[in-house]
C-alpha atoms as a PDB file:
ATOM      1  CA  UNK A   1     -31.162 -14.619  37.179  1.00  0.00           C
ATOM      2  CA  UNK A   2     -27.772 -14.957  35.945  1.00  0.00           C
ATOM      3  CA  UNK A   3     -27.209 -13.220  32.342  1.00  0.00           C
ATOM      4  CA  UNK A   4     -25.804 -15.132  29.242  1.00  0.00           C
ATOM      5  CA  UNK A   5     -22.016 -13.457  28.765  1.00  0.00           C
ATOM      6  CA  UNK A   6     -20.813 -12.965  25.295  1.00  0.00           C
ATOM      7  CA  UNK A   7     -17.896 -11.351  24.292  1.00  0.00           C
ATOM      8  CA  UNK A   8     -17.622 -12.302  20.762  1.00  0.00           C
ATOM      9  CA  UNK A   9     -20.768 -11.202  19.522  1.00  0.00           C
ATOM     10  CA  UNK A  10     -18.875 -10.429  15.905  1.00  0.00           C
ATOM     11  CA  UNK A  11     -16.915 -13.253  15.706  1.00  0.00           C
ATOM     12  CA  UNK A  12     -12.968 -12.601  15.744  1.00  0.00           C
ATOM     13  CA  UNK A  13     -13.327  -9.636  13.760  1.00  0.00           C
ATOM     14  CA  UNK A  14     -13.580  -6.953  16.969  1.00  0.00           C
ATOM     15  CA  UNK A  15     -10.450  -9.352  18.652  1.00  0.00           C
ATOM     16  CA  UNK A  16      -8.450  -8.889  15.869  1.00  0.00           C
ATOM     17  CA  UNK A  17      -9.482  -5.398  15.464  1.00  0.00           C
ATOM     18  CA  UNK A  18      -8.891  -4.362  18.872  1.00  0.00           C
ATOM     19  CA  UNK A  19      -5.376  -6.341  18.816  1.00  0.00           C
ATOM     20  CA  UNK A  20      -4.192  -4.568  15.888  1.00  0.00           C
ATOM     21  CA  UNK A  21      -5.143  -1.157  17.382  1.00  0.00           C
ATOM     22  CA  UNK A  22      -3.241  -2.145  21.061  1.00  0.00           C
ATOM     23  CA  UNK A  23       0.085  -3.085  18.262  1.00  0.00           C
ATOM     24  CA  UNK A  24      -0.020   0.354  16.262  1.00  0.00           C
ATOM     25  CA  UNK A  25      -0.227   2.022  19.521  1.00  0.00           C
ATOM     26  CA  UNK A  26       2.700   0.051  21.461  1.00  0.00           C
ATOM     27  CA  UNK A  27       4.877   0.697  18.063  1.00  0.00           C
ATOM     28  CA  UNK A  28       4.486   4.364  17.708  1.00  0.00           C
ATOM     29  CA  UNK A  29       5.058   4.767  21.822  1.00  0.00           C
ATOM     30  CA  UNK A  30       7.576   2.636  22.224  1.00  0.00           C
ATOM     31  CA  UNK A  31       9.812   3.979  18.914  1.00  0.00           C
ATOM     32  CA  UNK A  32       9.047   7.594  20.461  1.00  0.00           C
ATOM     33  CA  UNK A  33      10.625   6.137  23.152  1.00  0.00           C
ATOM     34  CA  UNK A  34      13.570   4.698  21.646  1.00  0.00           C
ATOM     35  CA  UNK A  35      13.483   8.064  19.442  1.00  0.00           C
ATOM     36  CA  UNK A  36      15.017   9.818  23.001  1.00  0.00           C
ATOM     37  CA  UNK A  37      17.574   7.496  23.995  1.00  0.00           C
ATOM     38  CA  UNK A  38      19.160   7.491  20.732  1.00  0.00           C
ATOM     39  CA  UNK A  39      19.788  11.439  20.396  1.00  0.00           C
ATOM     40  CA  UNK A  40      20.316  13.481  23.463  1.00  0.00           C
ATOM     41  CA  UNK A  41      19.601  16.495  21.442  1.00  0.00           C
ATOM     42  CA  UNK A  42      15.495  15.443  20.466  1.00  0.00           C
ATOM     43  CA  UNK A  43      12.976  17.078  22.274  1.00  0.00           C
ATOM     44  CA  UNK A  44      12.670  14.643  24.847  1.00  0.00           C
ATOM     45  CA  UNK A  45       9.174  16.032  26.380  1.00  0.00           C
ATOM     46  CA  UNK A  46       7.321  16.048  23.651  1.00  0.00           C
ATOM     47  CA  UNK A  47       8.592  12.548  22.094  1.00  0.00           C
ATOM     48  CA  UNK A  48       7.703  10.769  25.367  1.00  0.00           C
ATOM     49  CA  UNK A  49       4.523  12.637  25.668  1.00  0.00           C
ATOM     50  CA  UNK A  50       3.600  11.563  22.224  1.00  0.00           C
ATOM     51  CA  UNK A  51       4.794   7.664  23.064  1.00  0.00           C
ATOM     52  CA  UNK A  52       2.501   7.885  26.145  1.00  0.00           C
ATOM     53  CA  UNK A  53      -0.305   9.236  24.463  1.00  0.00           C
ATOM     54  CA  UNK A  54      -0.339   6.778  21.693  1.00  0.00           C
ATOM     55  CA  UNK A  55       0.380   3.584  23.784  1.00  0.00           C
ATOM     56  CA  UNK A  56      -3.060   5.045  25.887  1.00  0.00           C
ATOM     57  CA  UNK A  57      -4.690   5.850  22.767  1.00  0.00           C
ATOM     58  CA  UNK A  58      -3.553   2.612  21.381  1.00  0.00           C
ATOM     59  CA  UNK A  59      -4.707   0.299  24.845  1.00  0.00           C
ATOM     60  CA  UNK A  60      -8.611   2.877  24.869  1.00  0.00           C
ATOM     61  CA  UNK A  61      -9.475   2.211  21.345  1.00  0.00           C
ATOM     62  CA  UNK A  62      -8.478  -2.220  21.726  1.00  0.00           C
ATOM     63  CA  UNK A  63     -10.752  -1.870  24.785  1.00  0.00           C
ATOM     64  CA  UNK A  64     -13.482   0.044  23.577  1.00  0.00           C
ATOM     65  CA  UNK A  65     -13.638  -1.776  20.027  1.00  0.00           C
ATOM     66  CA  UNK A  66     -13.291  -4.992  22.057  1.00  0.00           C
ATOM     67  CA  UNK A  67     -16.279  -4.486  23.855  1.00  0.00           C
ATOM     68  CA  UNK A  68     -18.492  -3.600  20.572  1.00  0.00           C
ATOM     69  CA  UNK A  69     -18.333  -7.430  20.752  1.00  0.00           C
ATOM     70  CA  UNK A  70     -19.834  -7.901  24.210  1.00  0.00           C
ATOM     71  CA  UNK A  71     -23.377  -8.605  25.063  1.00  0.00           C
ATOM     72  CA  UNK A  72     -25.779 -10.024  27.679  1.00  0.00           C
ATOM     73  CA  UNK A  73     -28.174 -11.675  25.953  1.00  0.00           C
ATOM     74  CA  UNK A  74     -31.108 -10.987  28.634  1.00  0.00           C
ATOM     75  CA  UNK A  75     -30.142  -7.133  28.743  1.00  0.00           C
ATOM     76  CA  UNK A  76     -29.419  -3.867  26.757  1.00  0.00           C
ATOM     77  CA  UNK A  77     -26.088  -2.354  27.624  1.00  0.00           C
ATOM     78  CA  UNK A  78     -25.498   1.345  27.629  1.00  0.00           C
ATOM     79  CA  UNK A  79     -22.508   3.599  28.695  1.00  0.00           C
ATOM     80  CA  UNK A  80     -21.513   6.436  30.504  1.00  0.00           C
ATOM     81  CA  UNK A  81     -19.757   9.415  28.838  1.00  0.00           C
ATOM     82  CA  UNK A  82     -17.849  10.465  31.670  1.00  0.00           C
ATOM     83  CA  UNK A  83     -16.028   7.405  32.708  1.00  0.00           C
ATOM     84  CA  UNK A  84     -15.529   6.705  29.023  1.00  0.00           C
ATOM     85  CA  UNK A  85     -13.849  10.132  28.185  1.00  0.00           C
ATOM     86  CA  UNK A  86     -12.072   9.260  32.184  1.00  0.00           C
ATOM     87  CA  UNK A  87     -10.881   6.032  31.151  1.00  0.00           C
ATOM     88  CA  UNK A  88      -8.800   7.564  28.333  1.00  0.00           C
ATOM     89  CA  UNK A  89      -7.499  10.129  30.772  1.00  0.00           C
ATOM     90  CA  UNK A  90      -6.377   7.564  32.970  1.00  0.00           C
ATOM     91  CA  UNK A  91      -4.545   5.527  30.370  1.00  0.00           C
ATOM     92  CA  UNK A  92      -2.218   8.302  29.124  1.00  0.00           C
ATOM     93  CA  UNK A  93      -1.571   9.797  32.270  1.00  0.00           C
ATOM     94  CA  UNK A  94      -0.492   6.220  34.247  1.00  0.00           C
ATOM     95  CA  UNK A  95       1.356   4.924  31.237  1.00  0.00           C
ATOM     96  CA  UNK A  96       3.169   7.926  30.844  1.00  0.00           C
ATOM     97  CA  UNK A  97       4.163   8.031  33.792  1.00  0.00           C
ATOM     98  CA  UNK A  98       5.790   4.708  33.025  1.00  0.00           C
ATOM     99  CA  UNK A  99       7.097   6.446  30.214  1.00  0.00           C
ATOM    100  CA  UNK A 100       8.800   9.410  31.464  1.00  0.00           C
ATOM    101  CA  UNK A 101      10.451   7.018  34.030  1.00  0.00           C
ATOM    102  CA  UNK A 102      12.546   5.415  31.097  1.00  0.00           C
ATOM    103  CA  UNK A 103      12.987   8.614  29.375  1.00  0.00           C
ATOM    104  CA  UNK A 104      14.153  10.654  31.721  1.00  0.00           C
ATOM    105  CA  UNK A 105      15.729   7.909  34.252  1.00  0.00           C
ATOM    106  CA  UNK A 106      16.848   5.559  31.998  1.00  0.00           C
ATOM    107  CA  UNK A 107      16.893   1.821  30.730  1.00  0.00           C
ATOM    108  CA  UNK A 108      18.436   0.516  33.805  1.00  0.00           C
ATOM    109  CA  UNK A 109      16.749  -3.131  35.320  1.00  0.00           C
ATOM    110  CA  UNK A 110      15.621  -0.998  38.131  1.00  0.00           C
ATOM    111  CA  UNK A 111      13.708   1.925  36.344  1.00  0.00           C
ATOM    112  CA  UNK A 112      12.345  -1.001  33.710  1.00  0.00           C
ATOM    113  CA  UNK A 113      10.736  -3.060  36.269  1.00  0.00           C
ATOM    114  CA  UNK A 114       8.687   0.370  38.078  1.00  0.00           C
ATOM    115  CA  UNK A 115       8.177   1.569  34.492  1.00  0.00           C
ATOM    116  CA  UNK A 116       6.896  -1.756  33.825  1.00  0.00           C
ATOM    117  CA  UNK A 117       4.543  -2.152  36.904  1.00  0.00           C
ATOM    118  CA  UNK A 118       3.124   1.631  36.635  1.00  0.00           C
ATOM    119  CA  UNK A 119       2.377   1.030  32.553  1.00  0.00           C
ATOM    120  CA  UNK A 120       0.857  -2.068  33.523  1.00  0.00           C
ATOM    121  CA  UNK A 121      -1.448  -1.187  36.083  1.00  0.00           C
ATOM    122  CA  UNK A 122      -2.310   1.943  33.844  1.00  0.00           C
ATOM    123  CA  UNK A 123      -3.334  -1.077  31.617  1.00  0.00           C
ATOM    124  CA  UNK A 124      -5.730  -2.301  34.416  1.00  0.00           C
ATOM    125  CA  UNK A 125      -6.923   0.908  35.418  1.00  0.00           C
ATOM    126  CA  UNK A 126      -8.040   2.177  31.946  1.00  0.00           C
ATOM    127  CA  UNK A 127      -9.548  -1.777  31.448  1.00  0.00           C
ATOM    128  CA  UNK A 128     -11.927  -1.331  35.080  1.00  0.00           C
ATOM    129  CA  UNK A 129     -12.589   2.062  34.674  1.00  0.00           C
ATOM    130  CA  UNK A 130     -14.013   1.220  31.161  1.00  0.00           C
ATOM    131  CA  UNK A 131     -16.264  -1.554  33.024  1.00  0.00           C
ATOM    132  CA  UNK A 132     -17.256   0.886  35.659  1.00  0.00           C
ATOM    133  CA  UNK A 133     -18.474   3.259  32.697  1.00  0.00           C
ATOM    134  CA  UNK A 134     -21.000   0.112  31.189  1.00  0.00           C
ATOM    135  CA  UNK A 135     -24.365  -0.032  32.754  1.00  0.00           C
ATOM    136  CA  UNK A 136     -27.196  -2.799  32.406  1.00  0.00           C
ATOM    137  CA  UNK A 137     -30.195  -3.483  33.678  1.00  0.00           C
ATOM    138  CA  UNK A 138     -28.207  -6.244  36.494  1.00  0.00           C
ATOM    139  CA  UNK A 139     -25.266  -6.322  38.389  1.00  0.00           C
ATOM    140  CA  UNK A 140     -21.914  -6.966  37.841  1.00  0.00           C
ATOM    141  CA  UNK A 141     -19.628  -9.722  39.715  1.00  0.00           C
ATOM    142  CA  UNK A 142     -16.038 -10.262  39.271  1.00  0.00           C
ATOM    143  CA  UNK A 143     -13.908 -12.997  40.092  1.00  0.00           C
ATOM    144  CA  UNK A 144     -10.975 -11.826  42.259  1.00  0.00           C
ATOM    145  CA  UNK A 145      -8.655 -14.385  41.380  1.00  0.00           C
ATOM    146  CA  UNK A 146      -8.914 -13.946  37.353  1.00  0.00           C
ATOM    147  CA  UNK A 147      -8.861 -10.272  37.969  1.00  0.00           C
ATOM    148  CA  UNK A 148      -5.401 -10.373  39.934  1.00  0.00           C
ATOM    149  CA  UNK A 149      -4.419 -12.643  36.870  1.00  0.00           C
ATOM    150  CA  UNK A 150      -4.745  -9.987  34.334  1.00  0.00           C
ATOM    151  CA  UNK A 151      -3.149  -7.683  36.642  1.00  0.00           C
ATOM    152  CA  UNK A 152      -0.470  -9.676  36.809  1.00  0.00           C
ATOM    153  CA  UNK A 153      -0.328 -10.511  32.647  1.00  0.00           C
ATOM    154  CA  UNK A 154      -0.683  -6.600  31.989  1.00  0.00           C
ATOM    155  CA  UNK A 155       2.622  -6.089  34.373  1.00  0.00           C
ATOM    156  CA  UNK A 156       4.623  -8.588  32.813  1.00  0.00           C
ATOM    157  CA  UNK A 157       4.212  -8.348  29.528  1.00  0.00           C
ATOM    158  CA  UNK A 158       4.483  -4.336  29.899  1.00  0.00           C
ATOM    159  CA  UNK A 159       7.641  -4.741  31.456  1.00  0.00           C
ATOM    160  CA  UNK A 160       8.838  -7.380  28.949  1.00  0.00           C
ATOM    161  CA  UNK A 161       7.683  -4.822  25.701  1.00  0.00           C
ATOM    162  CA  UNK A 162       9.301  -1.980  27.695  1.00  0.00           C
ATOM    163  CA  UNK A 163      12.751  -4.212  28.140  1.00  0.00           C
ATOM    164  CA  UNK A 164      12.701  -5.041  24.503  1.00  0.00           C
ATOM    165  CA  UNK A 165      12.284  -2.023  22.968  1.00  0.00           C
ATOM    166  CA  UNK A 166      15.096  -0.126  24.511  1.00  0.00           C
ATOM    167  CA  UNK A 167      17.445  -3.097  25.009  1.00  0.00           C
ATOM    168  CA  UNK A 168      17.788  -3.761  21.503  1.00  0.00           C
ATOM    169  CA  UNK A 169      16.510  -0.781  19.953  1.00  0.00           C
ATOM    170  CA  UNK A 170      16.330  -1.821  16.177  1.00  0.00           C
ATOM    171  CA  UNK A 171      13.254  -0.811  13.893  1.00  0.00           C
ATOM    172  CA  UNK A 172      11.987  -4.923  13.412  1.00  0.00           C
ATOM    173  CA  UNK A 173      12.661  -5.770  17.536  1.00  0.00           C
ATOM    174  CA  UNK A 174      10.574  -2.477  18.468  1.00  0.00           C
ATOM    175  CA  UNK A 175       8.068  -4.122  15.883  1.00  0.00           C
ATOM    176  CA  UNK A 176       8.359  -7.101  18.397  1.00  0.00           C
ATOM    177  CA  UNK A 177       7.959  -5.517  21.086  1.00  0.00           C
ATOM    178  CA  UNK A 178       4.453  -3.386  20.074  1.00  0.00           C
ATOM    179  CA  UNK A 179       3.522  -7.308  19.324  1.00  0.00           C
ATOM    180  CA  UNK A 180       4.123  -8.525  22.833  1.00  0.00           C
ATOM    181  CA  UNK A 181       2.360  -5.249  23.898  1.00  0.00           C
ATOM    182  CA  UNK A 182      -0.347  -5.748  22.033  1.00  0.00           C
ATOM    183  CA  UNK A 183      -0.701  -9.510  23.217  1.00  0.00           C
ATOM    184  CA  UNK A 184      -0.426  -7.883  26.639  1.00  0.00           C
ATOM    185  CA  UNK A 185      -3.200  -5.659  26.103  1.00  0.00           C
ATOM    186  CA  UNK A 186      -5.624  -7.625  24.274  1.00  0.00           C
ATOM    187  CA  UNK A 187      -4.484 -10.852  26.886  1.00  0.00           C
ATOM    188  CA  UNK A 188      -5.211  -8.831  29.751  1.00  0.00           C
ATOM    189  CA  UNK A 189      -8.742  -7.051  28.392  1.00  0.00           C
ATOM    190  CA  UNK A 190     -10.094 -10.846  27.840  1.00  0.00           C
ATOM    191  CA  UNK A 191      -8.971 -12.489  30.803  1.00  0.00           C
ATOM    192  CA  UNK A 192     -10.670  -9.941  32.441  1.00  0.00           C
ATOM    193  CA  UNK A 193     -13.684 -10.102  30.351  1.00  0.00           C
ATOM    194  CA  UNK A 194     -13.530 -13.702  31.430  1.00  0.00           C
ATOM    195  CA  UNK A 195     -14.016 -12.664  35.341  1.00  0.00           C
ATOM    196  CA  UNK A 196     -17.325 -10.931  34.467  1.00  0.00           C
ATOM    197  CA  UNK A 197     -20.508 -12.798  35.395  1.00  0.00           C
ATOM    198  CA  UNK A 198     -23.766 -10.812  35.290  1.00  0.00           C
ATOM    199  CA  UNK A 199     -27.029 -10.976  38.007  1.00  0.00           C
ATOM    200  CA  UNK A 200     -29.867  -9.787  35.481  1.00  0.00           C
ATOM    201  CA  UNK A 201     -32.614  -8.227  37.711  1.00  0.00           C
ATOM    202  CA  UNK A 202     -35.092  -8.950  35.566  1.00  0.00           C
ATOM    203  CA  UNK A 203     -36.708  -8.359  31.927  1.00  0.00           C
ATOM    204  CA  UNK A 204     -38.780  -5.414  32.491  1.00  0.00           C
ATOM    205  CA  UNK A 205     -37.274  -4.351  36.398  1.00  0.00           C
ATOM    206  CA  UNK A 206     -34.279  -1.991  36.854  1.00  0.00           C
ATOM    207  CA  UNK A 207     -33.083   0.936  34.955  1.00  0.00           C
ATOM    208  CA  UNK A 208     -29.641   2.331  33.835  1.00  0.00           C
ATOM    209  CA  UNK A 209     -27.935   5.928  32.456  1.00  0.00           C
ATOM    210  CA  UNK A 210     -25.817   6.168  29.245  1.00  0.00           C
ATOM    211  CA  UNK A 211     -25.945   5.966  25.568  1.00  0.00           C
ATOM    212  CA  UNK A 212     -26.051   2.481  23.654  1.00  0.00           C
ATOM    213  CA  UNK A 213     -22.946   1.266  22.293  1.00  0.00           C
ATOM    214  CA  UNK A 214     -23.546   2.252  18.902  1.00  0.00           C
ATOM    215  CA  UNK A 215     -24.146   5.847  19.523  1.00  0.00           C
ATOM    216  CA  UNK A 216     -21.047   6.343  21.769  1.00  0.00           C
ATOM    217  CA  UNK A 217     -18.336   3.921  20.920  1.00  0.00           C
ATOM    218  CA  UNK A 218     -17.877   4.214  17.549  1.00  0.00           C
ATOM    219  CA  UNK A 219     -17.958   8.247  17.120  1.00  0.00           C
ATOM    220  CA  UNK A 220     -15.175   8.601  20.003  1.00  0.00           C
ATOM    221  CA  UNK A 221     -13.317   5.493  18.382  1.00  0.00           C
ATOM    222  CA  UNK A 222     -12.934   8.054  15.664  1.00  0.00           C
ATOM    223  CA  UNK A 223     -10.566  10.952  17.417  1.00  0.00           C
ATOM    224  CA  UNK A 224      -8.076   8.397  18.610  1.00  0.00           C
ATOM    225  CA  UNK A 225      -8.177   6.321  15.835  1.00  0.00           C
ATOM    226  CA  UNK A 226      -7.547   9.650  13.588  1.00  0.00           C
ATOM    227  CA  UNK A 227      -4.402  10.489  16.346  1.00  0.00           C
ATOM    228  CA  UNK A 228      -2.728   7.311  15.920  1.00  0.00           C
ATOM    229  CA  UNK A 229      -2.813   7.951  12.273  1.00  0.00           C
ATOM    230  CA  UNK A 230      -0.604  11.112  12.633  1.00  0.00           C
ATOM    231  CA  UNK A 231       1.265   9.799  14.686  1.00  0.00           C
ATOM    232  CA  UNK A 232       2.271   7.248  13.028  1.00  0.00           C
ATOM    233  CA  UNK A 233       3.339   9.873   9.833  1.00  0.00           C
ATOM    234  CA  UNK A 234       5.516  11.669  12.379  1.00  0.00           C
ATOM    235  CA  UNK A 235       7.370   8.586  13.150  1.00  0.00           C
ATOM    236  CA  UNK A 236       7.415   7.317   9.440  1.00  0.00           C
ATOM    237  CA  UNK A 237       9.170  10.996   8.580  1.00  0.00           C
ATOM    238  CA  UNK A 238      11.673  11.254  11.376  1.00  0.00           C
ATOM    239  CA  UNK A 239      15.001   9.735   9.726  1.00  0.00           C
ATOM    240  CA  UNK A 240      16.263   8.343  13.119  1.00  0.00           C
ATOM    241  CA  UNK A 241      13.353   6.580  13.826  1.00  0.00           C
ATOM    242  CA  UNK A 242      12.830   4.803  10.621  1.00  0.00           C
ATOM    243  CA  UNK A 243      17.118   4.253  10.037  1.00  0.00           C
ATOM    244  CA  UNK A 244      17.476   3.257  13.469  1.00  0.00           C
ATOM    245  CA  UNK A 245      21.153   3.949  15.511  1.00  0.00           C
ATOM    246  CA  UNK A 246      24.157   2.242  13.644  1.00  0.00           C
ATOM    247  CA  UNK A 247      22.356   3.426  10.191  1.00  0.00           C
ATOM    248  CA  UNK A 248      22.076   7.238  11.090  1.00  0.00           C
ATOM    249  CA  UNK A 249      25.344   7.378  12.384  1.00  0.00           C
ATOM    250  CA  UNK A 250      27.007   5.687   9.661  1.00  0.00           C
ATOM    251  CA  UNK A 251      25.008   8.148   6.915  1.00  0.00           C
ATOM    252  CA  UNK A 252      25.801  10.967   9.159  1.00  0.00           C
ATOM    253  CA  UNK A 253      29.598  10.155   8.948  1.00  0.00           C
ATOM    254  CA  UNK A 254      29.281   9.219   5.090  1.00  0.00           C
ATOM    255  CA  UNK A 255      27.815  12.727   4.686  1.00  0.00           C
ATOM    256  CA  UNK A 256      30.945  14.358   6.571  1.00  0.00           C
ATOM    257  CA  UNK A 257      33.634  12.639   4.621  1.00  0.00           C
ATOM    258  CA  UNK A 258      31.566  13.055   1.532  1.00  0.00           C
ATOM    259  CA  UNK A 259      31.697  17.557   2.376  1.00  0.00           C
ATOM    260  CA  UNK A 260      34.010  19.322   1.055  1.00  0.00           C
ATOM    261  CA  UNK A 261      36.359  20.953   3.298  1.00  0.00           C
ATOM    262  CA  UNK A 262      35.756  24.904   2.453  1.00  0.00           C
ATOM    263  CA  UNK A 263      31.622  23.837   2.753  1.00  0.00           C
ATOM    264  CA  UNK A 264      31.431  21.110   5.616  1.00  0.00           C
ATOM    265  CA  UNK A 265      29.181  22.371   8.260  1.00  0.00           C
ATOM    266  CA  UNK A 266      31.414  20.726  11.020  1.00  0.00           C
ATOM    267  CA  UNK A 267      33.898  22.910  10.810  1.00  0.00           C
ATOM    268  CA  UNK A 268      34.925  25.658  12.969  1.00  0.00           C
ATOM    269  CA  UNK A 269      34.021  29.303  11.458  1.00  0.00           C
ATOM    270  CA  UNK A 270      38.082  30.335  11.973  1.00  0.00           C
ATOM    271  CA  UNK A 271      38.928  27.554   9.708  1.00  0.00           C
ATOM    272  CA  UNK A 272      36.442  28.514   7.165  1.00  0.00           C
ATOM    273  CA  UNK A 273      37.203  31.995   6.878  1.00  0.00           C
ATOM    274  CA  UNK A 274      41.429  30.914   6.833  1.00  0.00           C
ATOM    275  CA  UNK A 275      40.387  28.328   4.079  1.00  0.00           C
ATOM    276  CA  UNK A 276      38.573  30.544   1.933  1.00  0.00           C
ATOM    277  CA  UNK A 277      41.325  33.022   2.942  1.00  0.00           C
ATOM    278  CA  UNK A 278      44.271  30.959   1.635  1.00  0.00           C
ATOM    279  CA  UNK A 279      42.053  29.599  -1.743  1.00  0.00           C
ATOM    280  CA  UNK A 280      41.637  34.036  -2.217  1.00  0.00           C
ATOM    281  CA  UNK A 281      45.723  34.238  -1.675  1.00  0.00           C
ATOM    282  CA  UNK A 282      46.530  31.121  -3.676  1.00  0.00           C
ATOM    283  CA  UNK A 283      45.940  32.714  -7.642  1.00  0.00           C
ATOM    284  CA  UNK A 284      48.088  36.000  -6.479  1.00  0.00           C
ATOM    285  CA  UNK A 285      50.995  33.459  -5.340  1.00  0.00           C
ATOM    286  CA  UNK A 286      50.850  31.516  -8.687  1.00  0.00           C
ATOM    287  CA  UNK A 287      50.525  34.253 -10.830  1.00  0.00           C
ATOM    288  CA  UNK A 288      53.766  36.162  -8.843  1.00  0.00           C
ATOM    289  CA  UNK A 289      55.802  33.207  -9.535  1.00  0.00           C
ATOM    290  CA  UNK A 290      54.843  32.784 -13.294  1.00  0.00           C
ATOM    291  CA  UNK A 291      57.554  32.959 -15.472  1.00  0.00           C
ATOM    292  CA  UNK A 292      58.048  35.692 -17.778  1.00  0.00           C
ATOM    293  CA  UNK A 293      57.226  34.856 -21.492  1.00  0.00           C
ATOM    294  CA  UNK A 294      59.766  37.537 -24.072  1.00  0.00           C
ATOM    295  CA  UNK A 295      56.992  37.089 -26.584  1.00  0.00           C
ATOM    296  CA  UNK A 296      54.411  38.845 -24.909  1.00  0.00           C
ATOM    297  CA  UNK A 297      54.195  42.608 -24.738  1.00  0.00           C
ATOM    298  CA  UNK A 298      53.964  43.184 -21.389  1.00  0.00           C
ATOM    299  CA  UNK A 299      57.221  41.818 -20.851  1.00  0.00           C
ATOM    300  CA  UNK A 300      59.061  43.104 -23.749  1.00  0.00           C
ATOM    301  CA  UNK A 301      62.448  44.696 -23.045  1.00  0.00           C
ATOM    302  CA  UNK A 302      62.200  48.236 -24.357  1.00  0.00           C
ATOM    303  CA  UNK A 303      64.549  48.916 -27.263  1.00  0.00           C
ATOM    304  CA  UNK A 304      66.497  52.080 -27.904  1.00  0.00           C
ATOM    305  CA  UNK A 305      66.474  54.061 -31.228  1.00  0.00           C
ATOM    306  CA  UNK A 306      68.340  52.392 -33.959  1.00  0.00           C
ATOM    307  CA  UNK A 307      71.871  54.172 -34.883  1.00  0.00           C
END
């Protein structure tokens, strides 16, 4: 018997839910991104570790509170802890894989395009992993030719979010580009859904391992969801991140010509220590070449006795 396929059990509110989860996670990966190619002296491991895991964290938590939404009418569904907690794996480690690749390689058309493919078949992975995790009491077909459509949707628009971020690496055109990620994301997670047709064995026949949505989903929604949020205060603090290029530089050089010479921390120790050296000298030299008052004692002539 074939099973009645709902993915929008709550209405839009889980779509628009999971798509603003896939956009906070595509901004705060790709600006950690960005956040290494515009200073060569940031600590470029950890910044693209912390992109990768919050574009994974970002792409688990749209998937997951996407499917809160699906239901087949005729069955209970139920999940598997492993493959869930696997599926998250999976998206951090492929995507930043993709992410190191631009880091470390550069934004060149070349590394861009593999960067692109890798994040967006991390994209796929984590998205059929996740369905591999659900269980129900019938089985699940797919349709090959939508599936190698949102293959091909997560690819592009991966590529296309990766392109923009670091081409034009402002703070409103990485804001675009966590949107095109995040219509990448969600685009890809419900074309797929739209693949899925279920065989239901039967009402009362067939049996199935996990815990119910409820139970699992929304606790382990909660860790993610809670490391997105400090992530997001990192990049909100970091000065280069939130001023972007052409502003730090130009309040960097405002704050050099603003320093005063003897304090500027730019310049070399020598010159500081002959600066302060010449501003010790300078009173003695002024006060050798004062002239010499007859009024005051100090210089008075001395006078012999009166005859």
């Amino acid at each position: 018997m074939e099973g009645t396929v709902d993915g929008f059990r709550y209405g839009l509110v889980t779509p628009v839910a999971a798509f603003v989860m896939a956009c906070l996670g595509g901004a705060l990966g790709l600006r950690c991104i960005v956040r290494t190619l515009l200073s060569g002296e940031s600590w470029k491991p950890g910044w693209l570790a912390l992109g990768a895991a919050s574009i994974g964290c970002g792409i688990w938590t749209m998937h997951f509170i996407a499917m809160i939404g699906f239901q087949v009418v005729e069955t209970r569904i139920r999940y598997d802890v492993a493959l869930t907690v696997l599926s998250l794996a999976v998206a951090i480690v492929v995507v930043g894989i993709g992410v190191f690749i631009v880091g470390y390689r550069g934004a060149s058309t070349l590394n861009l395009s593999f960067a692109g493919v890798i994040t967006g078949l991390g994209v796929a992975a984590m998205h059929y992993l996740g369905m591999a995790a659900l269980h129900l009491n019938g089985t699940i077909h797919y349709d090959p030719l939508v599936v190698a459509l949102s293959v091909v949707i997560a690819v592009v628009a991966a590529t296309a979010a990766l392109w923009a971020a670091v081409t034009i690496r402002g703070f409103l055109t990485s804001l675009g580009a966590s949107l095109i990620m995040g219509v990448a994301v969600t685009g890809m997670h419900y074309t797929g859904m739209s693949a899925v047709s279920v065989h239901v064995h039967g009402r009362t026949g067939g049996s199935w391992a996990g815990d119910s949505p409820t139970s699992l989903l929304l606790p382990m929604l909660v860790g993610p969801a809670i490391f997105l949020l400090l992530a997001g205060v990192v990049v909100m603090f970091d000065p280069l991140l939130v001023l972007g290029d052409g502003d730090w530089n130009r309040s960097t050089a405002s704050a050099v010509v603003a320093a005063p010479r003897s304090g500027s921390l730019f310049e070399h120790p020598e010159n500081q220590e002959n600066q302060s050296l010449r501003e010790d000298e300078a009173p003695r030299v002024v006060q050798a070449r004062a002239p010499q008052d007859p009024q005051d004692p100090q210089w008075a002539v001395p006078r012999g006795p009166r005859r």
